[in-house]
C-alpha atoms as a PDB file:
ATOM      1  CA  UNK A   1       9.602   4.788  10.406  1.00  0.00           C
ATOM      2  CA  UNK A   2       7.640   2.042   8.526  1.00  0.00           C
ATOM      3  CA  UNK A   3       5.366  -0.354   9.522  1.00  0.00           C
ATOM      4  CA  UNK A   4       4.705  -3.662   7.710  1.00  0.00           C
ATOM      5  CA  UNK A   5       1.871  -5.859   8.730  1.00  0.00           C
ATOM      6  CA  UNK A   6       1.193  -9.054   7.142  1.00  0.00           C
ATOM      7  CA  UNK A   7      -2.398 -11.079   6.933  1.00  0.00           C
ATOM      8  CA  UNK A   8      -4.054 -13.895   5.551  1.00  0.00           C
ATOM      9  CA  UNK A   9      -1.915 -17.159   6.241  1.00  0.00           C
ATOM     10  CA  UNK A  10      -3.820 -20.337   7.594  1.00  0.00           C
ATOM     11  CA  UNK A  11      -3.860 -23.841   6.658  1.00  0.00           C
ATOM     12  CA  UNK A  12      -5.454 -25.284   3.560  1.00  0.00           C
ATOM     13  CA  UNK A  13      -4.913 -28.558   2.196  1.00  0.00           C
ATOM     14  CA  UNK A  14      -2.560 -29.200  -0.835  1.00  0.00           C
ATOM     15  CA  UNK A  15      -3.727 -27.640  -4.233  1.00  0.00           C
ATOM     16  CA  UNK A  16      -5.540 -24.836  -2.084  1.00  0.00           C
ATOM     17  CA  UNK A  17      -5.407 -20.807  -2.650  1.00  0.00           C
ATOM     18  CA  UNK A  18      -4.530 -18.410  -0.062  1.00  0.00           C
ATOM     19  CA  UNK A  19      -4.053 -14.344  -0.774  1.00  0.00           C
ATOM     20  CA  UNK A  20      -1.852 -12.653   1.621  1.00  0.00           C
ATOM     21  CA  UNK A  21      -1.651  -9.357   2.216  1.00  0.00           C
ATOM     22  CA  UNK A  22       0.795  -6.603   3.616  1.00  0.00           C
ATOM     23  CA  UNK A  23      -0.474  -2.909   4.669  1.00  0.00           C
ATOM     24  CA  UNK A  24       2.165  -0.457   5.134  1.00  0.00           C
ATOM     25  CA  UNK A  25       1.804   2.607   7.831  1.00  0.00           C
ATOM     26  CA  UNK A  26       4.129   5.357   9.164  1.00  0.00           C
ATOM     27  CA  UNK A  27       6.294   7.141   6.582  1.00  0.00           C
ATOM     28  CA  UNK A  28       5.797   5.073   3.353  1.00  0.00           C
ATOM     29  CA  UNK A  29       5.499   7.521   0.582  1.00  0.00           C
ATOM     30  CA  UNK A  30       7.773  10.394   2.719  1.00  0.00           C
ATOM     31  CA  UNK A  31      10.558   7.721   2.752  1.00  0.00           C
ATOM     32  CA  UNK A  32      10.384   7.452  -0.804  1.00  0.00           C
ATOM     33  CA  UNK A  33       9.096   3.383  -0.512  1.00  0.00           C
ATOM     34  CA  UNK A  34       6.117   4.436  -3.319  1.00  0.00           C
ATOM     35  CA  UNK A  35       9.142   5.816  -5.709  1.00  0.00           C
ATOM     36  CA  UNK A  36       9.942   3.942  -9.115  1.00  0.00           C
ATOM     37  CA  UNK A  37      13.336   2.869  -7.560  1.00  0.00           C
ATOM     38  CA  UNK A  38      11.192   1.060  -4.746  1.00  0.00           C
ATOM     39  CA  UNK A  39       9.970  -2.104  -4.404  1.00  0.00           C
ATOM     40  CA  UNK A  40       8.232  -4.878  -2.075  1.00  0.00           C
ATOM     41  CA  UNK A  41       8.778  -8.391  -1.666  1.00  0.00           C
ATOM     42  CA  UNK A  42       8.126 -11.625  -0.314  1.00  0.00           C
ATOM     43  CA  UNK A  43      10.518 -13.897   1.640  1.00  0.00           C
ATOM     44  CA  UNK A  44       9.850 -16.673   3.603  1.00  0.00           C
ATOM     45  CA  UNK A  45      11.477 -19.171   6.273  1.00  0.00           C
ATOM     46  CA  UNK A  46      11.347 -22.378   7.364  1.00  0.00           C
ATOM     47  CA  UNK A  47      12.693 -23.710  11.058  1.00  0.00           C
ATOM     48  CA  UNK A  48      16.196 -24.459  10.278  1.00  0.00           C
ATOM     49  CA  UNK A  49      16.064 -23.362   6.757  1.00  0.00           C
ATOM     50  CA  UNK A  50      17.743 -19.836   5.379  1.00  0.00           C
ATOM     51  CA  UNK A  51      15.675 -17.124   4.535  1.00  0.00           C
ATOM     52  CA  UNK A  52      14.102 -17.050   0.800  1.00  0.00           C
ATOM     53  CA  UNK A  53      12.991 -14.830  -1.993  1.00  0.00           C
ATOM     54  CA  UNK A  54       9.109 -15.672  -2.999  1.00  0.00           C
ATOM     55  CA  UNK A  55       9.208 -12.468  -5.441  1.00  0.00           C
ATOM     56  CA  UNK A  56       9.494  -8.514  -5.550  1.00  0.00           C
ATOM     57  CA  UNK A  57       6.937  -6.195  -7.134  1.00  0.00           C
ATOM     58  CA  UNK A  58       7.957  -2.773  -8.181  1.00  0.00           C
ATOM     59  CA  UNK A  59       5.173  -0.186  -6.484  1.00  0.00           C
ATOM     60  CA  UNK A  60       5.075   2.806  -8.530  1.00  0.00           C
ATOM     61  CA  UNK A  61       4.008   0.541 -11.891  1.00  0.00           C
ATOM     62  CA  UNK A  62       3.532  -2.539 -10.889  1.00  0.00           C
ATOM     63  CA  UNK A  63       6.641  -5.072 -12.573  1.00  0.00           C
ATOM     64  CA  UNK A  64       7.146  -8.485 -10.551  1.00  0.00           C
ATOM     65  CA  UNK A  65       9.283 -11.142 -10.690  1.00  0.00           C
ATOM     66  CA  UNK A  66       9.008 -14.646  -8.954  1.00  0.00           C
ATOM     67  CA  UNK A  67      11.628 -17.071  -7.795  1.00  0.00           C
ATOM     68  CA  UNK A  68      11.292 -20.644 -10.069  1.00  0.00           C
ATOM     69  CA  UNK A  69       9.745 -22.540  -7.449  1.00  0.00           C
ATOM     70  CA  UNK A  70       6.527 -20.515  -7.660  1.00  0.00           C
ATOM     71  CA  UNK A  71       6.285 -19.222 -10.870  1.00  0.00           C
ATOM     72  CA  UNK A  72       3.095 -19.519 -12.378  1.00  0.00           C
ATOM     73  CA  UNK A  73       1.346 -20.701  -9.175  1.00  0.00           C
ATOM     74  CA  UNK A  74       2.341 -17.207  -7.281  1.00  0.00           C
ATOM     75  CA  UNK A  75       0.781 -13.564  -8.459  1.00  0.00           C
ATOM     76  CA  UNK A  76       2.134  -9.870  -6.864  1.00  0.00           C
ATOM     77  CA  UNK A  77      -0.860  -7.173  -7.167  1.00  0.00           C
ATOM     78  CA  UNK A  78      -0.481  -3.922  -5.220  1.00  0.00           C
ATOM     79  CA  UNK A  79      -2.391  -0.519  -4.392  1.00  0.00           C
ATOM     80  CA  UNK A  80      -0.978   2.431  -4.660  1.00  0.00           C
ATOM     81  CA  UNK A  81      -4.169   4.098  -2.608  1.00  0.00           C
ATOM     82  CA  UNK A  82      -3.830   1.643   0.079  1.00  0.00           C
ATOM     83  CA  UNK A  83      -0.001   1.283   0.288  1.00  0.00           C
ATOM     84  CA  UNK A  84      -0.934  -2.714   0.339  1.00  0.00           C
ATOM     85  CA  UNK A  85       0.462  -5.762  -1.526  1.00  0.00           C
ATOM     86  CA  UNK A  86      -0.742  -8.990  -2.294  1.00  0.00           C
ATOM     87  CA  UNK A  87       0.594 -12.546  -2.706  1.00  0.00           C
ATOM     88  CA  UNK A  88      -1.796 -14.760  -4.787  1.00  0.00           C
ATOM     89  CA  UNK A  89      -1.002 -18.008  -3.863  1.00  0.00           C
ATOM     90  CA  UNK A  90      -2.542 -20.940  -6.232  1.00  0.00           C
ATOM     91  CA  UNK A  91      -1.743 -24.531  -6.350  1.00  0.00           C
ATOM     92  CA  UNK A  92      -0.379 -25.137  -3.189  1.00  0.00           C
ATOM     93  CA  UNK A  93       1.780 -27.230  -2.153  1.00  0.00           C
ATOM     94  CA  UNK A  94       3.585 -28.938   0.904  1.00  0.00           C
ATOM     95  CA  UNK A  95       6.483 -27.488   0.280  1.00  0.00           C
ATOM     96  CA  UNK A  96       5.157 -23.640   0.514  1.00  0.00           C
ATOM     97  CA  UNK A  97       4.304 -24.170   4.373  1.00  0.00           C
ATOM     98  CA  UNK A  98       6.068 -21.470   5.205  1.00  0.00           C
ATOM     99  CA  UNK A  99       6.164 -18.541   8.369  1.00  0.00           C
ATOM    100  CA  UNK A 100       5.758 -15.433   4.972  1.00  0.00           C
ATOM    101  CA  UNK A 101       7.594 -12.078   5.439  1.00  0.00           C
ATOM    102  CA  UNK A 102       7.033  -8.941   3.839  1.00  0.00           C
ATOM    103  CA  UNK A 103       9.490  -6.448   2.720  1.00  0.00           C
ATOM    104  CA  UNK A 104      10.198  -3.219   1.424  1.00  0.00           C
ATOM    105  CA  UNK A 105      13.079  -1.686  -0.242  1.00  0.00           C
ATOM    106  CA  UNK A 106      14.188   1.982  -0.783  1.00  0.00           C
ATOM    107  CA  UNK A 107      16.714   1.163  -3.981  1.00  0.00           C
ATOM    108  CA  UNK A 108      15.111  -2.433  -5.057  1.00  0.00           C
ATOM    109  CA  UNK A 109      17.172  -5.040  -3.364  1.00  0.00           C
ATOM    110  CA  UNK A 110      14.825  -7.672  -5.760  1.00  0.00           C
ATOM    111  CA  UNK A 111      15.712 -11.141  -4.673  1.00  0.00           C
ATOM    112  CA  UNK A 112      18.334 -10.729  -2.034  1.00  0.00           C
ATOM    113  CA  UNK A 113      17.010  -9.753   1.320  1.00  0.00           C
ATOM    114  CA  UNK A 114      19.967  -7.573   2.551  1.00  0.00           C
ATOM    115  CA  UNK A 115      18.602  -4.701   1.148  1.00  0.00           C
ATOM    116  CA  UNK A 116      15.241  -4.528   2.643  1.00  0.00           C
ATOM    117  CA  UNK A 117      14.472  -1.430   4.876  1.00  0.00           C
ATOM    118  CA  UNK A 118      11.780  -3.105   6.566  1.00  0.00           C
ATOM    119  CA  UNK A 119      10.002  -6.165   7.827  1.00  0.00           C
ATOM    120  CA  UNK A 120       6.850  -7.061   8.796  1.00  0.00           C
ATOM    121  CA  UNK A 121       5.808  -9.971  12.045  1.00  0.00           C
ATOM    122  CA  UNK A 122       5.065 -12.360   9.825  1.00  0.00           C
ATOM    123  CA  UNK A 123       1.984 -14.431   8.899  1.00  0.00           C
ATOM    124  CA  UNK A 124       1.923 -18.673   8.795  1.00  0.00           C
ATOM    125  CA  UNK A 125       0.947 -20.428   6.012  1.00  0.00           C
ATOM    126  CA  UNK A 126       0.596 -24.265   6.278  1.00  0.00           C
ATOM    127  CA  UNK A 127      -0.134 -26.588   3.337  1.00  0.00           C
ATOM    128  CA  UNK A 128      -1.542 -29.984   4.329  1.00  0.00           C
ATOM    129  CA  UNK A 129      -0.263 -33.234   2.270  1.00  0.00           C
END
């Protein structure tokens, strides 16, 4: 078993910064979650909205990729000694008020949340207009 816990959401007013984080716990590196195959991502949700992507980061070396809405206002970082991942968030804006998930995947599931292992509780982030 995994455990994903997610930190750092609050509200800031538009064009703010916010870094969230995500510690992982239990069986990470056994379960093969710090392998080159593996990878962690960011989704997030909206009341009435469908679940989506943010971005994925690859653990073992460190390759991201962002969906377009946040590219070049988002950043992925991880560490390896900390099994932790963080979501830069720059620029913010209304539309990134958000309840943020993180993820992890076995076999990278990148962009498409089906193939996520495991999920953490969440963590709010509000953006005031």
């Amino acid at each position: 078993q995994v455990q994903l816990v997610e930190s750092g959401g609050d509200s800031v007013q538009h064009g703010g910064s916010l870094k969230l984080s995500c510690v992982a716990s239990g069986d990470f590196e056994r379960e093969g979650f710090s392998a080159a195959s593996a990878c962690m991502g960011w989704f997030r949700q909206v009341p009435g909205k469908e679940r989506e992507a943010v971005g994925y980061i690859y653990f073992r070396f460190g390759d991201s990729a962002f969906t377009d809405s946040v590219k070049g206002r988002f950043t992925l970082s991880r560490d390896r000694a900390k099994q932790s991942v963080y979501l830069q968030m720059d620029s913010l804006q209304p539309e990134d008020t958000a309840m943020y998930y993180c993820a992890a995947s076995r076999w990278c599931s990148r962009l498409s949340p089906t193939g996520y292992n495991y999920w953490g509780q969440g963590t709010q982030v509000t953006v005031d207009s």
